[in-house]
PDB file of N, CA and C in Angstrom:
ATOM      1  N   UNK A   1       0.860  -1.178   0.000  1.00  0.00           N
ATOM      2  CA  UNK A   1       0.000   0.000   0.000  1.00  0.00           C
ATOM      3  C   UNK A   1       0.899   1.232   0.000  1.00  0.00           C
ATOM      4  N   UNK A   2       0.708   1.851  -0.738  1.00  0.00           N
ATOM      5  CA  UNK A   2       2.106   3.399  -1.168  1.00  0.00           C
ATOM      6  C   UNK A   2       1.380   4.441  -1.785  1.00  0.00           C
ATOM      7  N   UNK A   3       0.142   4.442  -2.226  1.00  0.00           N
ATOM      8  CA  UNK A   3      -0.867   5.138  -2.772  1.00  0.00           C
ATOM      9  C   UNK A   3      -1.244   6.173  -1.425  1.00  0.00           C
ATOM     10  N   UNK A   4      -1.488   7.308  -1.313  1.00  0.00           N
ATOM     11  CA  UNK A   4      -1.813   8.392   0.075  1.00  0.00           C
ATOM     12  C   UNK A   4      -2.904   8.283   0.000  1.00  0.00           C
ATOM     13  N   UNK A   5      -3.829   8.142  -1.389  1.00  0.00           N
ATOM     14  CA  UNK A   5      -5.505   7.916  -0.923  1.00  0.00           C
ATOM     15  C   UNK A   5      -5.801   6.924  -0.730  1.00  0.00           C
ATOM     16  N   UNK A   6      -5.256   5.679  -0.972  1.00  0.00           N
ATOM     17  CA  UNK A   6      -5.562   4.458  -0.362  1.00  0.00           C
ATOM     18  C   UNK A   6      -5.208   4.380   0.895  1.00  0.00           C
ATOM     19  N   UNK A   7      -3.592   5.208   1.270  1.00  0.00           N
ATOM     20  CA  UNK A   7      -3.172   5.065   2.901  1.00  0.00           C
ATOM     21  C   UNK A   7      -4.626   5.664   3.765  1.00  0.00           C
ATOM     22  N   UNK A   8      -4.584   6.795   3.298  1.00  0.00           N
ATOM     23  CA  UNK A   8      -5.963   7.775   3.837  1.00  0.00           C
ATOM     24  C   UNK A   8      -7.103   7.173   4.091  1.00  0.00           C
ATOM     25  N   UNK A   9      -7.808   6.414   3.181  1.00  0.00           N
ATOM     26  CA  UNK A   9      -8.993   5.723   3.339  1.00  0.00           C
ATOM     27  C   UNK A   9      -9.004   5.076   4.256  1.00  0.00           C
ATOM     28  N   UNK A  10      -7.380   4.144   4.476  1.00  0.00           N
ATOM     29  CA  UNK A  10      -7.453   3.198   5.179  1.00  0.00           C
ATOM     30  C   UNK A  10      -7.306   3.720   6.641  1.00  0.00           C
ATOM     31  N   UNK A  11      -6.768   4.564   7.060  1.00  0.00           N
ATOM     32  CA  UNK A  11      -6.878   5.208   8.252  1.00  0.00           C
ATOM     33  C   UNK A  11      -8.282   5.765   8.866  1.00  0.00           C
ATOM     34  N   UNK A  12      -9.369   6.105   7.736  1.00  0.00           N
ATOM     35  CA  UNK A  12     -10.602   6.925   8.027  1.00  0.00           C
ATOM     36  C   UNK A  12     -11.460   5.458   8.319  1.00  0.00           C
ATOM     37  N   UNK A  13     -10.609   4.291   8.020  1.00  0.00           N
ATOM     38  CA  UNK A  13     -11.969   2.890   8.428  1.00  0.00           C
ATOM     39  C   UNK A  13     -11.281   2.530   9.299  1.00  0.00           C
ATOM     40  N   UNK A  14     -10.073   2.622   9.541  1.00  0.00           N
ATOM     41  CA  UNK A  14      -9.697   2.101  10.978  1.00  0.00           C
ATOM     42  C   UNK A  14     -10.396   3.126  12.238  1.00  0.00           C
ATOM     43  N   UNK A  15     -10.398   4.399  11.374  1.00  0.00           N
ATOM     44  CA  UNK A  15     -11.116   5.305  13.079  1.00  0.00           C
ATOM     45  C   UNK A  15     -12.174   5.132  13.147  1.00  0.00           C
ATOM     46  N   UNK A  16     -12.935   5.275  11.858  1.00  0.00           N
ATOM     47  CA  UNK A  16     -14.394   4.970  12.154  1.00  0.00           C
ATOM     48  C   UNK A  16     -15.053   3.281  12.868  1.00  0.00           C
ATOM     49  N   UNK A  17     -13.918   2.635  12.631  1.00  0.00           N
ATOM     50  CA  UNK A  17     -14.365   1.074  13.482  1.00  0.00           C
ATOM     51  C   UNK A  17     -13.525   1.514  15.059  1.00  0.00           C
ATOM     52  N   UNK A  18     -13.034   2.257  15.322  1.00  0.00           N
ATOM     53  CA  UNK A  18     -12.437   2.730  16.769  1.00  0.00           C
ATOM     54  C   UNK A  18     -13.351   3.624  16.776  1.00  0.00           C
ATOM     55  N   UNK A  19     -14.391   4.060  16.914  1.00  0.00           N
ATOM     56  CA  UNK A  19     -15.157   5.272  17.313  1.00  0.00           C
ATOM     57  C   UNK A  19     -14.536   6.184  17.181  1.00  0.00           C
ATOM     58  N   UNK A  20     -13.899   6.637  16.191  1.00  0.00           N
ATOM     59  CA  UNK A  20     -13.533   8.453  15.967  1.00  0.00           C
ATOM     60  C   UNK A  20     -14.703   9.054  15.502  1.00  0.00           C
ATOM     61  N   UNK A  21     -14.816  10.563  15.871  1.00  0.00           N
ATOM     62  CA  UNK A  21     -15.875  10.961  15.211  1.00  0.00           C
ATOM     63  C   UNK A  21     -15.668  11.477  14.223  1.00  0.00           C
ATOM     64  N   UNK A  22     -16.432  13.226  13.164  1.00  0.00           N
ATOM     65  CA  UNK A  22     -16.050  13.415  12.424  1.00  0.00           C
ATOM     66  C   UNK A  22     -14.599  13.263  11.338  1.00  0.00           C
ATOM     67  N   UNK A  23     -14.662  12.277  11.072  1.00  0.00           N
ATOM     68  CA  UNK A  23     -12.917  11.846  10.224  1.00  0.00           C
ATOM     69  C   UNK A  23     -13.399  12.552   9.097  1.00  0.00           C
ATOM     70  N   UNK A  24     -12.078  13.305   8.479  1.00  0.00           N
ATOM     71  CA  UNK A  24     -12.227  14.245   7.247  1.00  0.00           C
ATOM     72  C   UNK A  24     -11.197  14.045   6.609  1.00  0.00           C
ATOM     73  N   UNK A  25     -11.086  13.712   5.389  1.00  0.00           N
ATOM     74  CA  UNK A  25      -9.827  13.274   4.451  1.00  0.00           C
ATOM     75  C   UNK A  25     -10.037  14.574   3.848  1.00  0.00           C
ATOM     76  N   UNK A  26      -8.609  15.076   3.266  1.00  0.00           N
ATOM     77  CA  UNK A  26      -8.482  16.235   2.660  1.00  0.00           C
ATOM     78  C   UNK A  26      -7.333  16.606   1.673  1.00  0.00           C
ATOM     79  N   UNK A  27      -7.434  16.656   0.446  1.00  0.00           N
ATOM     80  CA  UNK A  27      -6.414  16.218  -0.237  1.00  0.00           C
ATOM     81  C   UNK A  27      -6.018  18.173  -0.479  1.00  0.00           C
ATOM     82  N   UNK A  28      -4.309  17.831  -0.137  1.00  0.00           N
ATOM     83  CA  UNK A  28      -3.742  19.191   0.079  1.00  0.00           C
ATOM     84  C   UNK A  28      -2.557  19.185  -0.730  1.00  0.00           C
ATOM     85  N   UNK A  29      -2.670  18.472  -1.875  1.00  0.00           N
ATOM     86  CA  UNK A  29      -1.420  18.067  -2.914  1.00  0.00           C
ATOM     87  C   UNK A  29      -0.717  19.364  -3.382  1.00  0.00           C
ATOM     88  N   UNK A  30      -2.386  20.299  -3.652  1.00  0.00           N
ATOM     89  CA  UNK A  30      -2.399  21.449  -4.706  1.00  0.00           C
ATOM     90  C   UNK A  30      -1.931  22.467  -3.791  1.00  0.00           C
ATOM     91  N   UNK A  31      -1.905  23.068  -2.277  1.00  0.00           N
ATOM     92  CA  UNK A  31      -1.397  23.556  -1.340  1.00  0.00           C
ATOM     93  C   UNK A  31      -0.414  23.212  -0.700  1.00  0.00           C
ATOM     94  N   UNK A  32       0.157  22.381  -1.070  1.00  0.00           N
ATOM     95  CA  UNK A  32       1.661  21.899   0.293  1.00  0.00           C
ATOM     96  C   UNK A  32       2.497  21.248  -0.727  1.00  0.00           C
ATOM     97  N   UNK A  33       3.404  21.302   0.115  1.00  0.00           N
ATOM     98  CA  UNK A  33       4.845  20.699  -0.296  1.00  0.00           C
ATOM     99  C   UNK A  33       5.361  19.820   0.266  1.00  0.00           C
ATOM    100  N   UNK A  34       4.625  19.509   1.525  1.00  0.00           N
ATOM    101  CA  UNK A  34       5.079  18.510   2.292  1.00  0.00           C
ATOM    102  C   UNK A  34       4.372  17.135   2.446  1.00  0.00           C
ATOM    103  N   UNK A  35       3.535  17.360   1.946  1.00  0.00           N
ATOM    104  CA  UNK A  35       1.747  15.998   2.046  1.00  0.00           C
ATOM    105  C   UNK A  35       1.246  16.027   0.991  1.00  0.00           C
ATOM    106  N   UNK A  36       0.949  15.263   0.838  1.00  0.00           N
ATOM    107  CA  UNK A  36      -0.860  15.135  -0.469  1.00  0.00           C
ATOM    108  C   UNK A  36      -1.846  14.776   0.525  1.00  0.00           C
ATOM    109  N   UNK A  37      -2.024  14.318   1.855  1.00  0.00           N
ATOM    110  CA  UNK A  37      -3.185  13.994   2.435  1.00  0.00           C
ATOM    111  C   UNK A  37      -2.962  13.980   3.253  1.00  0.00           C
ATOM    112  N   UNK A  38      -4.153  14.832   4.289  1.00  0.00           N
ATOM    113  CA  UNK A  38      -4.950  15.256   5.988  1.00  0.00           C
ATOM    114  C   UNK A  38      -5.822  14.472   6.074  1.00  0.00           C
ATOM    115  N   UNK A  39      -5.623  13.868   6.931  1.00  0.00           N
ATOM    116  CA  UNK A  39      -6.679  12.994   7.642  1.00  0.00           C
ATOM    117  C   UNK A  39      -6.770  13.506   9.158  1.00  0.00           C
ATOM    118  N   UNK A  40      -7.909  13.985   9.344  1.00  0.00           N
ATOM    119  CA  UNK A  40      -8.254  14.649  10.508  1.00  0.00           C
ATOM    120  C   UNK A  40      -9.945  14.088  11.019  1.00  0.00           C
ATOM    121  N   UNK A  41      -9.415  13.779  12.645  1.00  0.00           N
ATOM    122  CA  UNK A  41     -10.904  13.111  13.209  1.00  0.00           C
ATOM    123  C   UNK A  41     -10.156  13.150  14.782  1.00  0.00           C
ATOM    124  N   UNK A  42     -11.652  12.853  15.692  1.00  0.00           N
ATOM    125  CA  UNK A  42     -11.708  13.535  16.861  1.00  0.00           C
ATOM    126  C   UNK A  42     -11.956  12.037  17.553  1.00  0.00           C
ATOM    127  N   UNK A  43     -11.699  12.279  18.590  1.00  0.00           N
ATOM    128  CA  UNK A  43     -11.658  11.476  20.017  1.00  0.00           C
ATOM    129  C   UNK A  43     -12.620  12.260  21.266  1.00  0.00           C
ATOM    130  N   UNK A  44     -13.252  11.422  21.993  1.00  0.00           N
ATOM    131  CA  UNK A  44     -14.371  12.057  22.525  1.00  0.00           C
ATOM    132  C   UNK A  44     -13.583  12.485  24.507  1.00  0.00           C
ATOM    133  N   UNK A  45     -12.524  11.469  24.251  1.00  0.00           N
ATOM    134  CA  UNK A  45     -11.330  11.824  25.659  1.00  0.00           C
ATOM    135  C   UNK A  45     -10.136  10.802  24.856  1.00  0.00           C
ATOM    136  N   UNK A  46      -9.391  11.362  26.272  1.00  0.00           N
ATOM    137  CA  UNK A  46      -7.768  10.964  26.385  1.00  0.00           C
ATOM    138  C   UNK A  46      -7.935   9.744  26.133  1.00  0.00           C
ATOM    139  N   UNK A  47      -8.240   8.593  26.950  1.00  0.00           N
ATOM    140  CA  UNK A  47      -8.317   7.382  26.872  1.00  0.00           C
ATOM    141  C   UNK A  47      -8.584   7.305  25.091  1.00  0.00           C
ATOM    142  N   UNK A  48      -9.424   7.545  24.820  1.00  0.00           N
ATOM    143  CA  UNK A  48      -9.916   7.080  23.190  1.00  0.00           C
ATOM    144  C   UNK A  48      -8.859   7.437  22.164  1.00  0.00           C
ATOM    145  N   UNK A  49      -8.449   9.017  22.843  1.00  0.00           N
ATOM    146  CA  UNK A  49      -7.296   9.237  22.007  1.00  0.00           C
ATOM    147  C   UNK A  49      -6.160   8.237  21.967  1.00  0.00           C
ATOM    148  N   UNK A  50      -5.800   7.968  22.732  1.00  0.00           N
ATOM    149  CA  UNK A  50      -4.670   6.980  22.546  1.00  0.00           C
ATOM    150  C   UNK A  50      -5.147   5.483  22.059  1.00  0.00           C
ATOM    151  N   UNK A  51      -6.480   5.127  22.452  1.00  0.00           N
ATOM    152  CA  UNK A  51      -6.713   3.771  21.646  1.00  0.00           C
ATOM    153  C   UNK A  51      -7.012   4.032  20.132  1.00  0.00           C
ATOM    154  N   UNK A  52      -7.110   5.196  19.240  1.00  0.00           N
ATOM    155  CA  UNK A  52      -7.457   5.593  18.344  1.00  0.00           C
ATOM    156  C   UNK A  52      -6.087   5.537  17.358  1.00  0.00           C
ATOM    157  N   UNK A  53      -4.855   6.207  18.780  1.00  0.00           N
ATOM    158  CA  UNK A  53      -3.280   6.215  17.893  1.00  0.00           C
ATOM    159  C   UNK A  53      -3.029   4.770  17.905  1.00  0.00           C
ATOM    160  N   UNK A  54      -3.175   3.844  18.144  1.00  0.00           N
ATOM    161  CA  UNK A  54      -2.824   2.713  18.309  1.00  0.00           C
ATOM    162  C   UNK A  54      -3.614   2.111  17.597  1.00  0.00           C
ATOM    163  N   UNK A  55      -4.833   1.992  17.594  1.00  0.00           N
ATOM    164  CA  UNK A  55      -5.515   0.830  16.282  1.00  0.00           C
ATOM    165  C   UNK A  55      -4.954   1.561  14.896  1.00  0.00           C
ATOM    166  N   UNK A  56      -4.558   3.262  14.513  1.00  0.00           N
ATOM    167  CA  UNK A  56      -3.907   3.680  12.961  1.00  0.00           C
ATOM    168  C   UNK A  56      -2.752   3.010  13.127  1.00  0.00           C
ATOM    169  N   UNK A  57      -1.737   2.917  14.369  1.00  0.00           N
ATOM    170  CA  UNK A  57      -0.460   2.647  14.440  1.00  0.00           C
ATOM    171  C   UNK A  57      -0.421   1.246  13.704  1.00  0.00           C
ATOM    172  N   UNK A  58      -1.270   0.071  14.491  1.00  0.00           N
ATOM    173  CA  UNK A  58      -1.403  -1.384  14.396  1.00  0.00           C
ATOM    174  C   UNK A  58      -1.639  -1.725  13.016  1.00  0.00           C
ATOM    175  N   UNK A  59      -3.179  -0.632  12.681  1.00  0.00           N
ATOM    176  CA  UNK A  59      -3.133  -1.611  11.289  1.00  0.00           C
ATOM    177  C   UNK A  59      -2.815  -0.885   9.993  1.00  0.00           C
ATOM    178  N   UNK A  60      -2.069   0.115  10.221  1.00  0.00           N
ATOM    179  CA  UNK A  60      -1.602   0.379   8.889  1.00  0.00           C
ATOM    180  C   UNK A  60       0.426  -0.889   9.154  1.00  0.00           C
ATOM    181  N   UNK A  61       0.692  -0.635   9.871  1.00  0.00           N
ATOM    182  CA  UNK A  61       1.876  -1.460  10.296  1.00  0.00           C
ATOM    183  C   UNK A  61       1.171  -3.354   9.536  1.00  0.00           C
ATOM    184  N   UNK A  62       0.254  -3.383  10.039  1.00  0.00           N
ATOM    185  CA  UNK A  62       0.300  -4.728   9.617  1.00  0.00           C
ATOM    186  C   UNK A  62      -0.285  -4.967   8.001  1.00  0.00           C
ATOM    187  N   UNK A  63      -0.103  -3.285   7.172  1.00  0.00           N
ATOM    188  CA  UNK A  63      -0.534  -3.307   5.760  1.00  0.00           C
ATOM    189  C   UNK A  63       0.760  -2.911   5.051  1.00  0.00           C
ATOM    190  N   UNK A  64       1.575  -3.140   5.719  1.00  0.00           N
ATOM    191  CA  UNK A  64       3.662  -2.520   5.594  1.00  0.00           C
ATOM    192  C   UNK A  64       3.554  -1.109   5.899  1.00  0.00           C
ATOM    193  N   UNK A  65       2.619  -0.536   6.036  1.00  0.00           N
ATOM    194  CA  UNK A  65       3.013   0.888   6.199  1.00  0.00           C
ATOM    195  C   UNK A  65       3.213   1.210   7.698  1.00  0.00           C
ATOM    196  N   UNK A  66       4.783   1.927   7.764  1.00  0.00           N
ATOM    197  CA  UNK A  66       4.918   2.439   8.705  1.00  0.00           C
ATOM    198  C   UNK A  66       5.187   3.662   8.836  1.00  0.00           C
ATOM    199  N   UNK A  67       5.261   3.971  10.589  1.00  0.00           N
ATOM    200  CA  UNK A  67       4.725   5.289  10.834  1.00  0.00           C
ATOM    201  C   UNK A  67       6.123   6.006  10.842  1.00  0.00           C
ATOM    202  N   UNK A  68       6.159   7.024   9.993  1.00  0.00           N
ATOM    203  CA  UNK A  68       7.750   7.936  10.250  1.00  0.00           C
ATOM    204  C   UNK A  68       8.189   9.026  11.260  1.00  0.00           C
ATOM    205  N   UNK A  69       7.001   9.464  11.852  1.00  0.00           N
ATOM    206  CA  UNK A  69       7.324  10.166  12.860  1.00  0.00           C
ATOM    207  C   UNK A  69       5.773  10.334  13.933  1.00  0.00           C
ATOM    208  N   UNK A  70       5.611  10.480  14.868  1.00  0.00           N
ATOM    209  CA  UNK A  70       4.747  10.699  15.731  1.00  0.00           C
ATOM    210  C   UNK A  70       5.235  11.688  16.469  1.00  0.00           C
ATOM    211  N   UNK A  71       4.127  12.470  17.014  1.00  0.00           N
ATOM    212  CA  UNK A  71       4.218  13.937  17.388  1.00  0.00           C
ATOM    213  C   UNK A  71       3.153  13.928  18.689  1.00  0.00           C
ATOM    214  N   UNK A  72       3.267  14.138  19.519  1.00  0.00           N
ATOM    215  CA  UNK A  72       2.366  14.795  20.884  1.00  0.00           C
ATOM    216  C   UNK A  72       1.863  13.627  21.433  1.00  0.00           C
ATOM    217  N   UNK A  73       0.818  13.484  22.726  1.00  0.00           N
ATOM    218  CA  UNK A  73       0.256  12.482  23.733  1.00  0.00           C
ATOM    219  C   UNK A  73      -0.923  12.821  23.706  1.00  0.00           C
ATOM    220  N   UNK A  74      -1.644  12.350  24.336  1.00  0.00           N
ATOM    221  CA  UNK A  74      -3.127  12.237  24.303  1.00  0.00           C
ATOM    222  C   UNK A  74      -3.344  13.253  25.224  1.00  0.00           C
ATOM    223  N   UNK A  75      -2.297  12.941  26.452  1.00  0.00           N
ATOM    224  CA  UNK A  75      -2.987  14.412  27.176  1.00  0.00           C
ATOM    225  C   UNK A  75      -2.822  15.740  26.757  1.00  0.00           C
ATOM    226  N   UNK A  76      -2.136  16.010  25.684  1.00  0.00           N
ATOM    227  CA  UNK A  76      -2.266  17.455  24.754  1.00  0.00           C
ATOM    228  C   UNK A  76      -3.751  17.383  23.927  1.00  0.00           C
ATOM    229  N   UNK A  77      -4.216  16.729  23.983  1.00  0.00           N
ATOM    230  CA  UNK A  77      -5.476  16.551  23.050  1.00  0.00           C
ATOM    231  C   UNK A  77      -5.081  16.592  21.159  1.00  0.00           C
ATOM    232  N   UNK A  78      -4.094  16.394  21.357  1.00  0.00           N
ATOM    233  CA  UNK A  78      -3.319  16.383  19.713  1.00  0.00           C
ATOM    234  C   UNK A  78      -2.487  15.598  19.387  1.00  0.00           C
ATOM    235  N   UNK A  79      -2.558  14.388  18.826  1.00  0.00           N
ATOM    236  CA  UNK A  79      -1.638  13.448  18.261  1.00  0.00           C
ATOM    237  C   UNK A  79      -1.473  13.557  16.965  1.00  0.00           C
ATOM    238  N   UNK A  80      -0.248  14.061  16.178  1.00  0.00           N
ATOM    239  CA  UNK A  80       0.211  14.032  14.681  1.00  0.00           C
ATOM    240  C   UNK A  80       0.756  12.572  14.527  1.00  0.00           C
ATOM    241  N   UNK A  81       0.555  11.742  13.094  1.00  0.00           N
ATOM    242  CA  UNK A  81       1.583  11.032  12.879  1.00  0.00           C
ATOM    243  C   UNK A  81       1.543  11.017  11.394  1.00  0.00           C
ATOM    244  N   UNK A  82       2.958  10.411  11.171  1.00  0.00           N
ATOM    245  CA  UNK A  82       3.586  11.285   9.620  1.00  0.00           C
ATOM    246  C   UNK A  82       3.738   9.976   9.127  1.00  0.00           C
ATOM    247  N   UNK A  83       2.949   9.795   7.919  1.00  0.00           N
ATOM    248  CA  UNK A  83       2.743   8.910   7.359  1.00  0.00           C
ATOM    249  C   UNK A  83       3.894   9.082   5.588  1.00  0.00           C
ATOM    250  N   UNK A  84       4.484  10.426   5.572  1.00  0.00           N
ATOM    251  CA  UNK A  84       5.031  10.715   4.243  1.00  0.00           C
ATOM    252  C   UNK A  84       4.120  11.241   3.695  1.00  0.00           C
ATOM    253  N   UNK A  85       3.349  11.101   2.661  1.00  0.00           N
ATOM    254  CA  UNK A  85       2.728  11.912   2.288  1.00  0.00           C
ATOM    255  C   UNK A  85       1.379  12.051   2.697  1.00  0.00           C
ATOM    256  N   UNK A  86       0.868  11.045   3.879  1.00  0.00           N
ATOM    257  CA  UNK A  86      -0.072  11.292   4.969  1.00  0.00           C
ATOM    258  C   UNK A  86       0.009  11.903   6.028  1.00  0.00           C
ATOM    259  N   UNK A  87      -0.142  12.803   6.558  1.00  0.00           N
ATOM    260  CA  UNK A  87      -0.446  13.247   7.617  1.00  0.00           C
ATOM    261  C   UNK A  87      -1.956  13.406   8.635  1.00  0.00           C
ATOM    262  N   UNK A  88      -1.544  12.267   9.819  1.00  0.00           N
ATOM    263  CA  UNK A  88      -3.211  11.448  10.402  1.00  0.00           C
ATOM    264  C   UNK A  88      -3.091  12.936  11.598  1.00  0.00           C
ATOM    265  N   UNK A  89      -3.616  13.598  12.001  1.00  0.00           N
ATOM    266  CA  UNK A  89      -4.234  14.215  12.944  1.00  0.00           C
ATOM    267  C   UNK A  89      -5.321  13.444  13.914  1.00  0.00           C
ATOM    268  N   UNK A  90      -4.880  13.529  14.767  1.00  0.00           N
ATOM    269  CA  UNK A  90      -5.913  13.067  15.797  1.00  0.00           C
ATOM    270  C   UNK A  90      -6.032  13.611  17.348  1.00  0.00           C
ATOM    271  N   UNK A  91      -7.345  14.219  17.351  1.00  0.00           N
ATOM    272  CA  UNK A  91      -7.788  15.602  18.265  1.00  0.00           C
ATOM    273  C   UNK A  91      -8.051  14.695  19.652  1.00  0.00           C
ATOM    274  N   UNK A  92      -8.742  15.397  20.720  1.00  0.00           N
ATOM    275  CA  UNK A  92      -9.844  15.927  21.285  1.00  0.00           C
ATOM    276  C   UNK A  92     -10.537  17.253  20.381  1.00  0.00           C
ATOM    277  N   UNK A  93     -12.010  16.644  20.800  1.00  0.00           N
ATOM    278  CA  UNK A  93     -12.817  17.896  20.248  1.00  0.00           C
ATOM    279  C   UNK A  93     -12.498  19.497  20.671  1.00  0.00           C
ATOM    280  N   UNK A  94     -12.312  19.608  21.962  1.00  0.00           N
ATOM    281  CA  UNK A  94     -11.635  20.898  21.857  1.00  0.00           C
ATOM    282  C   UNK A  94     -10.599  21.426  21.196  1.00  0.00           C
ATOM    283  N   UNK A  95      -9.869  20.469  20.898  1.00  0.00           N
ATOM    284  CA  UNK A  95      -8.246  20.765  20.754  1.00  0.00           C
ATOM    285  C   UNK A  95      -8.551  20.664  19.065  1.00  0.00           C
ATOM    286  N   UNK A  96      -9.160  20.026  18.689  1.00  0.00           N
ATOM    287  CA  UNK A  96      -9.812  20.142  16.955  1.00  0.00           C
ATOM    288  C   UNK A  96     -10.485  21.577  17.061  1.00  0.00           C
ATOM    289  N   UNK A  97     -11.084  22.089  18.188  1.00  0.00           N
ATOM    290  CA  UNK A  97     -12.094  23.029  17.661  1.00  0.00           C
ATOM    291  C   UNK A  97     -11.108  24.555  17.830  1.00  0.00           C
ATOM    292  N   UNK A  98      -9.907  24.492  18.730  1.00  0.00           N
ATOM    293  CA  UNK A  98      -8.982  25.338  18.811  1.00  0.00           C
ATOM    294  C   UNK A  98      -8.394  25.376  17.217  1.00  0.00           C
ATOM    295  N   UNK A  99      -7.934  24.360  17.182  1.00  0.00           N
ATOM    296  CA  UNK A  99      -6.916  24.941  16.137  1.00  0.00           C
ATOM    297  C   UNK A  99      -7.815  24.715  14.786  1.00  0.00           C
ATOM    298  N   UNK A 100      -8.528  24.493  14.329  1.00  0.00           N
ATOM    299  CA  UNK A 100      -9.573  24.184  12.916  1.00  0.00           C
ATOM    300  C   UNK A 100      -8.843  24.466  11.887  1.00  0.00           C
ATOM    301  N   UNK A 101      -8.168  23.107  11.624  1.00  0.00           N
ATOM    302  CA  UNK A 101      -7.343  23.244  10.791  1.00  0.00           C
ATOM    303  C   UNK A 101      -8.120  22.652   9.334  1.00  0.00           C
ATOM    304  N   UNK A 102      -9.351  22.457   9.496  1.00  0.00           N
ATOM    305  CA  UNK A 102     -10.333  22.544   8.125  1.00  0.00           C
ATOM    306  C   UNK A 102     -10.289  23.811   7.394  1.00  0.00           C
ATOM    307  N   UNK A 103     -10.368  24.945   8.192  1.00  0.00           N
ATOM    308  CA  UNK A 103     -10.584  26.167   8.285  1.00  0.00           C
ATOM    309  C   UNK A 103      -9.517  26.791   7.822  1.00  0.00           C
ATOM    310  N   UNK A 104      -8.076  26.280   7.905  1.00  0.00           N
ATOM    311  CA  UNK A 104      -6.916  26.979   8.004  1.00  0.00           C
ATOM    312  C   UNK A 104      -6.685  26.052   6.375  1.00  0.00           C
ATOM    313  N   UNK A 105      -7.229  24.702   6.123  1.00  0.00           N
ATOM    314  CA  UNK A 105      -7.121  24.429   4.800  1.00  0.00           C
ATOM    315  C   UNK A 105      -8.268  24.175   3.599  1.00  0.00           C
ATOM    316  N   UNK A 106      -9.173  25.404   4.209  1.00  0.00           N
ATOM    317  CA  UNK A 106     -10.443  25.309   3.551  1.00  0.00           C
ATOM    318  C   UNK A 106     -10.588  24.994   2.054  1.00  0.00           C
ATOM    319  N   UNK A 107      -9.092  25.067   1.715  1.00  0.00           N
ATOM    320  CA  UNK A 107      -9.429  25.408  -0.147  1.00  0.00           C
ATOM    321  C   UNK A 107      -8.679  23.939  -0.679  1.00  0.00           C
ATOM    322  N   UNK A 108      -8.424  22.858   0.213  1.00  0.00           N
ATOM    323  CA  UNK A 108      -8.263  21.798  -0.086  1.00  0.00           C
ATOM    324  C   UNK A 108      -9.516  21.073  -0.254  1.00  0.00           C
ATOM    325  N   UNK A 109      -9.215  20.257  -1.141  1.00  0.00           N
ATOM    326  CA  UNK A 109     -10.546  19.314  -1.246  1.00  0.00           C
ATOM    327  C   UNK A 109     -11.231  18.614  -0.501  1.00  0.00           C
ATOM    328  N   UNK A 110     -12.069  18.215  -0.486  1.00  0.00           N
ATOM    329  CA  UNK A 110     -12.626  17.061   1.231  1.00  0.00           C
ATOM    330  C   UNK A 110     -12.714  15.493   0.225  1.00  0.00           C
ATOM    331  N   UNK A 111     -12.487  14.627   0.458  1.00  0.00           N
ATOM    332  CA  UNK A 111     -12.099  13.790  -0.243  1.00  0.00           C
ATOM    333  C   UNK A 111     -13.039  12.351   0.327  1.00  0.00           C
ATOM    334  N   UNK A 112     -13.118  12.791   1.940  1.00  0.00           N
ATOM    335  CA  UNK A 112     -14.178  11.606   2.045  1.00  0.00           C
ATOM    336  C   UNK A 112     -14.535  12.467   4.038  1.00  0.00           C
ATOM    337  N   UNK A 113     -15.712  12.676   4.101  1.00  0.00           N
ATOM    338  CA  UNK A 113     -15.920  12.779   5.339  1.00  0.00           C
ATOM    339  C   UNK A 113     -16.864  11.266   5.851  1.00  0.00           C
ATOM    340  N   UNK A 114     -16.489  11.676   7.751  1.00  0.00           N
ATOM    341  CA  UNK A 114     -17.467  10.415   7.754  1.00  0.00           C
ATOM    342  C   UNK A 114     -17.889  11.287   9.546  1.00  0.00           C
ATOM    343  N   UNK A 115     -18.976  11.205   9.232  1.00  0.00           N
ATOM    344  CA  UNK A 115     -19.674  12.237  10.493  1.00  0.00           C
ATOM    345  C   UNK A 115     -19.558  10.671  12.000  1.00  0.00           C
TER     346      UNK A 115
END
């Protein structure tokens, strides 16, 4: 799997079978230099947050893809992890609703939401 919208998809069905909520794929090819794809979705607490980094961690790992960098803890309410040309975001709802980074990449495409 080496495709970013296939990585992407596959991250938005692993959260949505972990209870993430709003997951938003967002293709940012045409804006960045660093990604072709945001995948951004929320955790309802800490606890979830971290079972949320861990079922993307587990099963993209057991699809060969691994993770190149991870960024923050659950108790920040913000976990990054750097997939190469994925980048998975994973909130608390506050900490999604602070920084709205939909908002900050409004003119990227939405590629697959899942409420």
């Amino acid at each position: 799997m080496t495709d970013p919208i296939e990585i992407a998809r596959e991250v938005a069905g692993i959260a949505s079978d972990t209870l993430a909520t709003n997951i938003t794929v967002l293709d940012i090819s045409q804006h960045s230099s660093f990604a072709d794809v945001f995948v951004v979705c929320s955790a309802d607490n800490i606890r979830q947050l971290n079972a949320l980094r861990e079922a993307v961690v587990t099963g993209l790992n057991e699809k060969g893809v691994r993770t190149r960098r991870a960024e923050g803890v659950a108790e920040t309410g913000w976990i990054l992890l750097d997939y190469g040309d994925v980048i998975v975001h994973l909130f608390t709802e506050e900490q999604r609703m602070f920084y709205r980074l939909e908002d900050v990449w409004s003119e990227a495409q939405k590629i697959l939401v899942i409420q």
